[in-house]
PDB file of N, CA and C in Angstrom:
ATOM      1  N   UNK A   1      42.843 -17.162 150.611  1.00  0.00           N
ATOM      2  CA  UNK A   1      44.279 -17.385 150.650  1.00  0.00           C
ATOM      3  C   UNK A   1      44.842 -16.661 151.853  1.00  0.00           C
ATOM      4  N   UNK A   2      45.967 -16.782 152.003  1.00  0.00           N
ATOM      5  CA  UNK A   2      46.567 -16.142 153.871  1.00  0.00           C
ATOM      6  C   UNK A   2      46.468 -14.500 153.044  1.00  0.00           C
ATOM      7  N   UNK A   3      46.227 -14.342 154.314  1.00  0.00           N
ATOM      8  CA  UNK A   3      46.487 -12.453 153.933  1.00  0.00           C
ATOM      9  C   UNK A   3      47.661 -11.724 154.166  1.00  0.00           C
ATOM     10  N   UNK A   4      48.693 -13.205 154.842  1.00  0.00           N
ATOM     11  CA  UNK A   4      49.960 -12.328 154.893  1.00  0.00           C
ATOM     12  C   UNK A   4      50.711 -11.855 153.678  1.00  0.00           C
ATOM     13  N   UNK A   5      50.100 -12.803 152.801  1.00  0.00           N
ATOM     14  CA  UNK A   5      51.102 -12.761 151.648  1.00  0.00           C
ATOM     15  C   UNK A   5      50.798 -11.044 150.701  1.00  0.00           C
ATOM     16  N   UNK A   6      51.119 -10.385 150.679  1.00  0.00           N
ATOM     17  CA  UNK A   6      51.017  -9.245 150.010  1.00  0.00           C
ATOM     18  C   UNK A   6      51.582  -8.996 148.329  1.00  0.00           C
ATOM     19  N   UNK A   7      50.978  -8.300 147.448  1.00  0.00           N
ATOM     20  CA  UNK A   7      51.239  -8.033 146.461  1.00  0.00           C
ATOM     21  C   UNK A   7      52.540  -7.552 146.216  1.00  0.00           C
ATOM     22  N   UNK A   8      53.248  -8.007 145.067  1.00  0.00           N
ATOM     23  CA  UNK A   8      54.920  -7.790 145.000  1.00  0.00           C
ATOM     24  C   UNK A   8      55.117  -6.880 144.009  1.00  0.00           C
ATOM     25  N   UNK A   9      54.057  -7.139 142.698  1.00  0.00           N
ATOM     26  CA  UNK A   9      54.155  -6.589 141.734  1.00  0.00           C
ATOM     27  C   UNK A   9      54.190  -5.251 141.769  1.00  0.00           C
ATOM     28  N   UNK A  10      54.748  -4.416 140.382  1.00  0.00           N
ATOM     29  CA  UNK A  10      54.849  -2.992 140.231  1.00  0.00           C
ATOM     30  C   UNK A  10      55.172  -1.783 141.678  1.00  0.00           C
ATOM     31  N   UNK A  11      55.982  -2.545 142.122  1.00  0.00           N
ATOM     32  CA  UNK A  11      56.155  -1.285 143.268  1.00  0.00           C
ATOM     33  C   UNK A  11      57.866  -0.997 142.970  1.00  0.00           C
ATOM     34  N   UNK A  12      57.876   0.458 143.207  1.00  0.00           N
ATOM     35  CA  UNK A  12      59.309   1.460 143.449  1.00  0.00           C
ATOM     36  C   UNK A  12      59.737   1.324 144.851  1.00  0.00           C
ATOM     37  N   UNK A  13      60.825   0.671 144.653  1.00  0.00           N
ATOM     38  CA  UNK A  13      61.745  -0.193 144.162  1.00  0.00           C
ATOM     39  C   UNK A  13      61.025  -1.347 143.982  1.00  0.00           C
ATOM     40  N   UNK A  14      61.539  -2.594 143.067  1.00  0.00           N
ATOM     41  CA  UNK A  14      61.062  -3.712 142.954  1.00  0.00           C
ATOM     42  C   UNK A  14      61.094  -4.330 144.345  1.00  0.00           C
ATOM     43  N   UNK A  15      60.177  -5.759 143.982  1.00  0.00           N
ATOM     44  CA  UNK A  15      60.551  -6.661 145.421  1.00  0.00           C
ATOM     45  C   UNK A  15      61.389  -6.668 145.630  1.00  0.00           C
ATOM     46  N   UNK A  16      61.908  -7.116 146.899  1.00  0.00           N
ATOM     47  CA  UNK A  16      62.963  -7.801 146.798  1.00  0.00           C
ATOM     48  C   UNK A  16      63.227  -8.989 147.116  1.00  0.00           C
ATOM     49  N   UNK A  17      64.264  -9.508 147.273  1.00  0.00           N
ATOM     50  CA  UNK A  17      64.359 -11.438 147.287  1.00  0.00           C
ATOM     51  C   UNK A  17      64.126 -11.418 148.304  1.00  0.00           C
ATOM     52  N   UNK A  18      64.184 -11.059 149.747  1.00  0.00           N
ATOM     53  CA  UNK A  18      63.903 -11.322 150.746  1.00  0.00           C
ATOM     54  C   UNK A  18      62.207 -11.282 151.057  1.00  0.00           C
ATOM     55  N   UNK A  19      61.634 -10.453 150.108  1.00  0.00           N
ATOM     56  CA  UNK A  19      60.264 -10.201 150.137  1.00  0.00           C
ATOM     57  C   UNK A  19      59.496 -11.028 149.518  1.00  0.00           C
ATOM     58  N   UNK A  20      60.189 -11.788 148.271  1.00  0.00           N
ATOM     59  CA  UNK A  20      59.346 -12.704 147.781  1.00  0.00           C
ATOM     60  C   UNK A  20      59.746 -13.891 148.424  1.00  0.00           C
ATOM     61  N   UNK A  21      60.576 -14.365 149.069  1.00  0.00           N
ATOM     62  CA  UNK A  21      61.434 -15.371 149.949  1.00  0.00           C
ATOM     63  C   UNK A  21      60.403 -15.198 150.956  1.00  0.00           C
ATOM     64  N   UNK A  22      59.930 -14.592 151.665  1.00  0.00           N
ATOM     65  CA  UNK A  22      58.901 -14.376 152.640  1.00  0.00           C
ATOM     66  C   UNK A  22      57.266 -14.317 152.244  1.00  0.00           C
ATOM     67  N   UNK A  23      56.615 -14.250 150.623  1.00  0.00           N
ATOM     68  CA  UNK A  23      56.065 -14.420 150.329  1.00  0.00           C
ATOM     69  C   UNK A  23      55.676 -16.200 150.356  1.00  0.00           C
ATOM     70  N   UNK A  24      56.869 -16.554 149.538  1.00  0.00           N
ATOM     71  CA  UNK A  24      57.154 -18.197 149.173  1.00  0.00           C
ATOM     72  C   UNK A  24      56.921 -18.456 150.491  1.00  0.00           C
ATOM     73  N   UNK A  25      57.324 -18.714 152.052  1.00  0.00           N
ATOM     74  CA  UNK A  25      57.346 -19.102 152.722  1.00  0.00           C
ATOM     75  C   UNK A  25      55.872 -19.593 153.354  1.00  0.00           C
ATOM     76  N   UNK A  26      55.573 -17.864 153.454  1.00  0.00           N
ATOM     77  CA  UNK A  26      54.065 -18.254 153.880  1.00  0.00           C
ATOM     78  C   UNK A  26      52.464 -18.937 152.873  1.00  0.00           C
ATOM     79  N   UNK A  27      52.984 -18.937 151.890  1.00  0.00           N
ATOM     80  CA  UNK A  27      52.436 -19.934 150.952  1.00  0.00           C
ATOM     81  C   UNK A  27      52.549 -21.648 151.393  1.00  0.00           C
ATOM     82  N   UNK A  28      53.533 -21.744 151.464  1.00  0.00           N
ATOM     83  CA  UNK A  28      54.183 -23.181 151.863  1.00  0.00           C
ATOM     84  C   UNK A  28      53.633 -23.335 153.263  1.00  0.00           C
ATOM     85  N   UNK A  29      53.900 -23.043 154.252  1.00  0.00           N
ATOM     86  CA  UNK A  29      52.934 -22.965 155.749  1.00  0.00           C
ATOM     87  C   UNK A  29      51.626 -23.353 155.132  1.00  0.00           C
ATOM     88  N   UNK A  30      51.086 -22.073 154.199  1.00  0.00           N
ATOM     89  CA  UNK A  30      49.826 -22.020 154.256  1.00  0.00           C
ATOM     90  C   UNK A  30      49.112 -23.992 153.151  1.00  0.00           C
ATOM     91  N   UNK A  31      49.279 -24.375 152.465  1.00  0.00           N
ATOM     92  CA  UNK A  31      49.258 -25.538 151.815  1.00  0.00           C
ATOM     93  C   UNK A  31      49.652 -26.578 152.472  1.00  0.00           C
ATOM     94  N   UNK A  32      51.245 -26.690 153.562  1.00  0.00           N
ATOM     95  CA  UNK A  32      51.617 -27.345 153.708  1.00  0.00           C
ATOM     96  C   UNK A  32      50.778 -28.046 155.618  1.00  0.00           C
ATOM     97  N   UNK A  33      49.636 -26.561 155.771  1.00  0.00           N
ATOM     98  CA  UNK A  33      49.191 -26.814 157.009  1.00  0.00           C
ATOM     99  C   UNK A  33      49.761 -26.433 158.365  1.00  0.00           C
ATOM    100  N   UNK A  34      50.977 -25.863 158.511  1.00  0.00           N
ATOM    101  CA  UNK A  34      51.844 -26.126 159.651  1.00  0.00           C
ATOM    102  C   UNK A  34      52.696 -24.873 159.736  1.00  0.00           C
ATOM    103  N   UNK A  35      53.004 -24.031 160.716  1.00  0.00           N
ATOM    104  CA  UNK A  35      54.040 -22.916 160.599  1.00  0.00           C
ATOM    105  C   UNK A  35      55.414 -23.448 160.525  1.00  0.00           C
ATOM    106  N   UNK A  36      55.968 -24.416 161.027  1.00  0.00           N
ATOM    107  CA  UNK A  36      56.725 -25.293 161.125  1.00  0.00           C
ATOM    108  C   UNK A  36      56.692 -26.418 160.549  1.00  0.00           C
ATOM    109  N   UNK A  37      57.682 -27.176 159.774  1.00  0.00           N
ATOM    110  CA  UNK A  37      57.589 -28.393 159.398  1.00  0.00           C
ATOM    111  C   UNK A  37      58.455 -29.613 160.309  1.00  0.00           C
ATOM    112  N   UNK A  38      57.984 -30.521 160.352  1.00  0.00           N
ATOM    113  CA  UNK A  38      58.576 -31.423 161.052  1.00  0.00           C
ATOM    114  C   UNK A  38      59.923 -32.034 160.887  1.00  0.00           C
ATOM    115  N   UNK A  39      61.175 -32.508 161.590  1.00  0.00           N
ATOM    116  CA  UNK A  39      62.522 -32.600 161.070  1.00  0.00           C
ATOM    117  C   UNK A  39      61.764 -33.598 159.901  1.00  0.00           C
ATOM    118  N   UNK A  40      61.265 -34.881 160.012  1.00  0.00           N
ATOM    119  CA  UNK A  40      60.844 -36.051 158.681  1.00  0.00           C
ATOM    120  C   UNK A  40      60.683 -34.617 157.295  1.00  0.00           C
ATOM    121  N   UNK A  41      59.486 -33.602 157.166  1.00  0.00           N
ATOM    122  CA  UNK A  41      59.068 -32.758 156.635  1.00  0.00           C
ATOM    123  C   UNK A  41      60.082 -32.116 155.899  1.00  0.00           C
ATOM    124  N   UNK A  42      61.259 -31.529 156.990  1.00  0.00           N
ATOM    125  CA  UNK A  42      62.061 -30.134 156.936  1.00  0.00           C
ATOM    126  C   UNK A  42      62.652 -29.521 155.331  1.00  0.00           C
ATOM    127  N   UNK A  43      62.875 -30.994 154.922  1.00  0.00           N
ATOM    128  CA  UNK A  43      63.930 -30.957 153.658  1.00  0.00           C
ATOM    129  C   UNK A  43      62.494 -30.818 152.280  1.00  0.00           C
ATOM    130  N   UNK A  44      61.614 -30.968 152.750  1.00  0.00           N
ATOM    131  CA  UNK A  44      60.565 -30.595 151.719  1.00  0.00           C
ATOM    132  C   UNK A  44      60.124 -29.917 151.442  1.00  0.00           C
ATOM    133  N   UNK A  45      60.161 -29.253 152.825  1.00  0.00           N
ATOM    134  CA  UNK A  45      59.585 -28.140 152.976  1.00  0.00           C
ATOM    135  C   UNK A  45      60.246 -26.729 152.624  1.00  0.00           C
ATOM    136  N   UNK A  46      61.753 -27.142 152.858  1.00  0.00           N
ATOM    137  CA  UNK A  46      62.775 -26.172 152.603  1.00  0.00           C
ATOM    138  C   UNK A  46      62.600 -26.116 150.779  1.00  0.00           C
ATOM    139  N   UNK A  47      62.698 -27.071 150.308  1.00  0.00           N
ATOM    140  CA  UNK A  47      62.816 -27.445 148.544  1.00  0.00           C
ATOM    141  C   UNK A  47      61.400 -26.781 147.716  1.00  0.00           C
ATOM    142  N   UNK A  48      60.810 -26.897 148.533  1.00  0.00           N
ATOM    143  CA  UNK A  48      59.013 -26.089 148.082  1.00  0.00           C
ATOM    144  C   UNK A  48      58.946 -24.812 148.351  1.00  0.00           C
ATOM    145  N   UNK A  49      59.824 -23.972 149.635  1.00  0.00           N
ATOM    146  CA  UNK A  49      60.127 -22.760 149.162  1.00  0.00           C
ATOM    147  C   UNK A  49      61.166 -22.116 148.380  1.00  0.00           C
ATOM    148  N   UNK A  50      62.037 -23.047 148.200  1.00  0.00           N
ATOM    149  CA  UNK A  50      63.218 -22.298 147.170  1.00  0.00           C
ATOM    150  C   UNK A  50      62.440 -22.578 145.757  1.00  0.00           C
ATOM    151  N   UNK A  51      61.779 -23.427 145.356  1.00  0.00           N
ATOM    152  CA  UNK A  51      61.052 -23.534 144.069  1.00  0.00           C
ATOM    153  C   UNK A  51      60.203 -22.637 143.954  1.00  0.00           C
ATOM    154  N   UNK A  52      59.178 -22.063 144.671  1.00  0.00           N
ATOM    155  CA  UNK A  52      58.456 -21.190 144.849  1.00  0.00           C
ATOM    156  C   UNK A  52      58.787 -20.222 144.709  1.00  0.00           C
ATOM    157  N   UNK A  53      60.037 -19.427 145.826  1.00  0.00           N
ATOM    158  CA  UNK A  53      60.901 -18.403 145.222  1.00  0.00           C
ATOM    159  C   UNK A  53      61.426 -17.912 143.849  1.00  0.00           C
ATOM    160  N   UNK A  54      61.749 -19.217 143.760  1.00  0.00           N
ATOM    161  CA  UNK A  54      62.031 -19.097 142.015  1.00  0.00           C
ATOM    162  C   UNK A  54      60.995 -18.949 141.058  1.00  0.00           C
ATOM    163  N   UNK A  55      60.288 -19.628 141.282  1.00  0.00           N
ATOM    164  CA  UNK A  55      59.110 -19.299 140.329  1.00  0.00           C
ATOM    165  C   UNK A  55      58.397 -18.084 140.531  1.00  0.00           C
ATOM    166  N   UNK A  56      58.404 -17.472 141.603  1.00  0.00           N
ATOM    167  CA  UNK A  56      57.954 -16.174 141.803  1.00  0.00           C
ATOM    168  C   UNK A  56      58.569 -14.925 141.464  1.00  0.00           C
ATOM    169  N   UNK A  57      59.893 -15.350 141.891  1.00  0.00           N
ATOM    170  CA  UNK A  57      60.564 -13.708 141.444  1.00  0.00           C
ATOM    171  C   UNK A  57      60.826 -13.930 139.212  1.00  0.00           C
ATOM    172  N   UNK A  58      60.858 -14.679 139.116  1.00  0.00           N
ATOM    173  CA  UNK A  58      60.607 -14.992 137.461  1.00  0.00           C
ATOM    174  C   UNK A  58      58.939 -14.709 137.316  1.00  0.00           C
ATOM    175  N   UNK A  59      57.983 -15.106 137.985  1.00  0.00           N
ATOM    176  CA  UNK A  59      56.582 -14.883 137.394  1.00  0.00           C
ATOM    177  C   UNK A  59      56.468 -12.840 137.386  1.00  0.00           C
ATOM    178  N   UNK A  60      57.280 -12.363 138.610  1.00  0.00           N
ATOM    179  CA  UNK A  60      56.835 -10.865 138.752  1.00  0.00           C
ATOM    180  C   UNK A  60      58.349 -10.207 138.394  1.00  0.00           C
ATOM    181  N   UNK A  61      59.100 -11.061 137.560  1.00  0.00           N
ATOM    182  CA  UNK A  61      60.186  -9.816 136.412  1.00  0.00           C
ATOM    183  C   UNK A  61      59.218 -10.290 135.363  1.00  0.00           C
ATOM    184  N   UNK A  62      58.660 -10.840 135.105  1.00  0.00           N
ATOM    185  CA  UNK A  62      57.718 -11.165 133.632  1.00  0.00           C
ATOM    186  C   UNK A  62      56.988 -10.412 133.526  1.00  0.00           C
ATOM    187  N   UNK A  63      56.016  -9.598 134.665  1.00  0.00           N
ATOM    188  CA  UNK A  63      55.160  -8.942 134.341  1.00  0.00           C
ATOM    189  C   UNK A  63      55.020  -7.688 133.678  1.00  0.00           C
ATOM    190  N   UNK A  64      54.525  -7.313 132.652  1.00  0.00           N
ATOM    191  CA  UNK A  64      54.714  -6.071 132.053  1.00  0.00           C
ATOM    192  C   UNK A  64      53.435  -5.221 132.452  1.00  0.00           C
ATOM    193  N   UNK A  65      53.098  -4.103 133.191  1.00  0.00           N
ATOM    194  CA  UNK A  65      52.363  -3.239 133.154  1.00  0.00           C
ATOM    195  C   UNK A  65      52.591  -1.310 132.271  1.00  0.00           C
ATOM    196  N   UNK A  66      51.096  -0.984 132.537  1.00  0.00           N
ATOM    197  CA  UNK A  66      51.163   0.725 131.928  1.00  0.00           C
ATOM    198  C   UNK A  66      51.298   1.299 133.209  1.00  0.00           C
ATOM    199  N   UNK A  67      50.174   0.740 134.360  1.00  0.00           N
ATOM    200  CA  UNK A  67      50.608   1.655 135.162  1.00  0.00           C
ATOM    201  C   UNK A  67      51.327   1.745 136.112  1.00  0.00           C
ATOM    202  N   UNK A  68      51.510   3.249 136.138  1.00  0.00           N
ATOM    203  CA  UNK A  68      52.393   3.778 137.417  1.00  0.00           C
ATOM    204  C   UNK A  68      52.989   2.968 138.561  1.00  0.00           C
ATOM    205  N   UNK A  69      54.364   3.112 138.981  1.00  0.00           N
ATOM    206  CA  UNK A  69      54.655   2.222 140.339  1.00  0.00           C
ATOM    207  C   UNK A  69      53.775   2.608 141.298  1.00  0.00           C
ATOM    208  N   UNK A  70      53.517   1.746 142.243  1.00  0.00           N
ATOM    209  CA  UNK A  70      53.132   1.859 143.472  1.00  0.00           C
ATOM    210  C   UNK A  70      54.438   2.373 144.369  1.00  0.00           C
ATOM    211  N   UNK A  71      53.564   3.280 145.395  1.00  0.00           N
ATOM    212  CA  UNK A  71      54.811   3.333 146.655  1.00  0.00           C
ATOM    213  C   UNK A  71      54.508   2.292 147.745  1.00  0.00           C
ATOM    214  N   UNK A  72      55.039   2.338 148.192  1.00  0.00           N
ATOM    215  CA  UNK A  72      54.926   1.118 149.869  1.00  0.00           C
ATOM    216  C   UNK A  72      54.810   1.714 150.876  1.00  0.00           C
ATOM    217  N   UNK A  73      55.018   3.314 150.928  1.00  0.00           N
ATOM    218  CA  UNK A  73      54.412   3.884 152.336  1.00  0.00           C
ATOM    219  C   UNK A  73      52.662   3.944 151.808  1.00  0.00           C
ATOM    220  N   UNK A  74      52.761   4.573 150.966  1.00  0.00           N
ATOM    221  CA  UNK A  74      51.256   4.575 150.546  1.00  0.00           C
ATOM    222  C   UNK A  74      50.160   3.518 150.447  1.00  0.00           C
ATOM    223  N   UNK A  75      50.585   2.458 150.153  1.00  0.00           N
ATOM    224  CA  UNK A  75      50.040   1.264 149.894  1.00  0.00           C
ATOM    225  C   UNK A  75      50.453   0.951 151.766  1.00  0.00           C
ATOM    226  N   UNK A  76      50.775   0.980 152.600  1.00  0.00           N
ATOM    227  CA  UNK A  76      50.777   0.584 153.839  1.00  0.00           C
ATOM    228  C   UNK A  76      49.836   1.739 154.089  1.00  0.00           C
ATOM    229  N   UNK A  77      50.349   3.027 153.854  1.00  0.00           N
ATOM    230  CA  UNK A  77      49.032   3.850 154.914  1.00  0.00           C
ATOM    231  C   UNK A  77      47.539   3.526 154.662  1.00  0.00           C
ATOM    232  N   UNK A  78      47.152   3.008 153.326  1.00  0.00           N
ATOM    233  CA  UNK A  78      45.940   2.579 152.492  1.00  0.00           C
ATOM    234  C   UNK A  78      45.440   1.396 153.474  1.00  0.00           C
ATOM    235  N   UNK A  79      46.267   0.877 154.255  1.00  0.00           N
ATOM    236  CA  UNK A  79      46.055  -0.668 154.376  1.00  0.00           C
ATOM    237  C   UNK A  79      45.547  -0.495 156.068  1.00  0.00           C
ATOM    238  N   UNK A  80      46.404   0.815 156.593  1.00  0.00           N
ATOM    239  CA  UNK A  80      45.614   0.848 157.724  1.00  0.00           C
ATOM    240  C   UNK A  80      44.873   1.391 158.153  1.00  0.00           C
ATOM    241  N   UNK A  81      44.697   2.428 156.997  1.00  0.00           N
ATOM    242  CA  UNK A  81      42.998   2.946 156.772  1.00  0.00           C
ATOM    243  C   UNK A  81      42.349   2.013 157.078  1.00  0.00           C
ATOM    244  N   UNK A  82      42.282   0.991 155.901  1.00  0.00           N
ATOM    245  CA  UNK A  82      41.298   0.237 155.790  1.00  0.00           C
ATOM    246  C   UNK A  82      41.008  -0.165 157.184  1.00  0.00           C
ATOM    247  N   UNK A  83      42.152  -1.101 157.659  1.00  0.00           N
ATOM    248  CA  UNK A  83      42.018  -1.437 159.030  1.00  0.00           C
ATOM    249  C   UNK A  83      41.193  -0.858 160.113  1.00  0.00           C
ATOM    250  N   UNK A  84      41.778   0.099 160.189  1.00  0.00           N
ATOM    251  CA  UNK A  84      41.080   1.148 160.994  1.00  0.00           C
ATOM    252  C   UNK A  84      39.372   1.416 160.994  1.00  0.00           C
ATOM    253  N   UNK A  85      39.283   1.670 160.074  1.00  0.00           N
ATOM    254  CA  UNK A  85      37.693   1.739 159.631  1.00  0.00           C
ATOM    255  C   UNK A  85      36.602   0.032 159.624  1.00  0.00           C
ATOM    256  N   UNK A  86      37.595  -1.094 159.321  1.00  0.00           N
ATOM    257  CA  UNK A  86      36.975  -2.100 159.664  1.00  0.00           C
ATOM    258  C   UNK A  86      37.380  -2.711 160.492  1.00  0.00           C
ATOM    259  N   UNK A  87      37.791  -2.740 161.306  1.00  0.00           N
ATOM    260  CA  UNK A  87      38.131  -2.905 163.620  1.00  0.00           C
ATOM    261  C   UNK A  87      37.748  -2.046 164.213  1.00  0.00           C
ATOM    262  N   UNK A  88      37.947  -0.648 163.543  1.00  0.00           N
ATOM    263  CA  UNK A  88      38.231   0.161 164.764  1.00  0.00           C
ATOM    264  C   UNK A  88      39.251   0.488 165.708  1.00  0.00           C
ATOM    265  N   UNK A  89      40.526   0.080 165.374  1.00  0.00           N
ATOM    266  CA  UNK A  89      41.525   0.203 166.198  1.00  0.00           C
ATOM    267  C   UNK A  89      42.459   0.437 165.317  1.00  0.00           C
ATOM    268  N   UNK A  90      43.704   1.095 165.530  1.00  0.00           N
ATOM    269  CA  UNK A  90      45.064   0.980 164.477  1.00  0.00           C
ATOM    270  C   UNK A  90      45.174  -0.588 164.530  1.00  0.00           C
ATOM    271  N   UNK A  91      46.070  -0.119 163.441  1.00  0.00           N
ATOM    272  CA  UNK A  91      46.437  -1.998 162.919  1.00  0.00           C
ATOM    273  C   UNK A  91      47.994  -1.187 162.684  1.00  0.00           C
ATOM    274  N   UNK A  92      49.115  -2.273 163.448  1.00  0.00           N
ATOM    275  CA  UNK A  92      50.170  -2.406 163.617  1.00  0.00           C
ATOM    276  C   UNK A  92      51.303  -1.934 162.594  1.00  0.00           C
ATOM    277  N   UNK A  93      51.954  -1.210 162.231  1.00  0.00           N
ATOM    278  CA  UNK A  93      52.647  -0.777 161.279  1.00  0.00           C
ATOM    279  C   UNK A  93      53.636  -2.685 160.823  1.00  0.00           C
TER     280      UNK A  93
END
């Protein structure tokens, strides 16, 4: 699946709409083939991420967990560890 899309769930503060709005998006690119949709496309493409949106920020207020929030500096510094150790180079904040 794209790797842009990042985990939304259980983090302090919750998502937010702009975050799952940017989740939805790159889902839709990613299925729909194209970073861009074509003007014929546009209006479908627009309607497949507002549905998506919706269904997403409802699938992750549904979720009930035990554990602990995540932070988002932490879960970013984790991420460019990783990076780091498998490139070899920083990876971009």
């Amino acid at each position: 699946m794209c790797r842009n899309i990042r985990p939304l769930n259980n983090f302090a503060p919750p998502a937010t709409d702009d975050e799952v709005r940017a989740a939805a998006i790159q889902y839709v690119r990613k299925i729909g083939g194209s970073t861009k949709p074509s003007q014929a496309n546009e209006e479908a493409f627009d309607r497949a991420v507002e549905a998506i949106t919706a269904a997403s920020r409802d699938f992750i207020d549904s979720l009930v967990t035990t554990a602990p929030p995540k932070n988002r500096e932490e879960e970013a510094a984790k991420a460019r560890a990783r990076s780091q150790a498998r490139y070899g180079t920083p990876a971009s904040a």
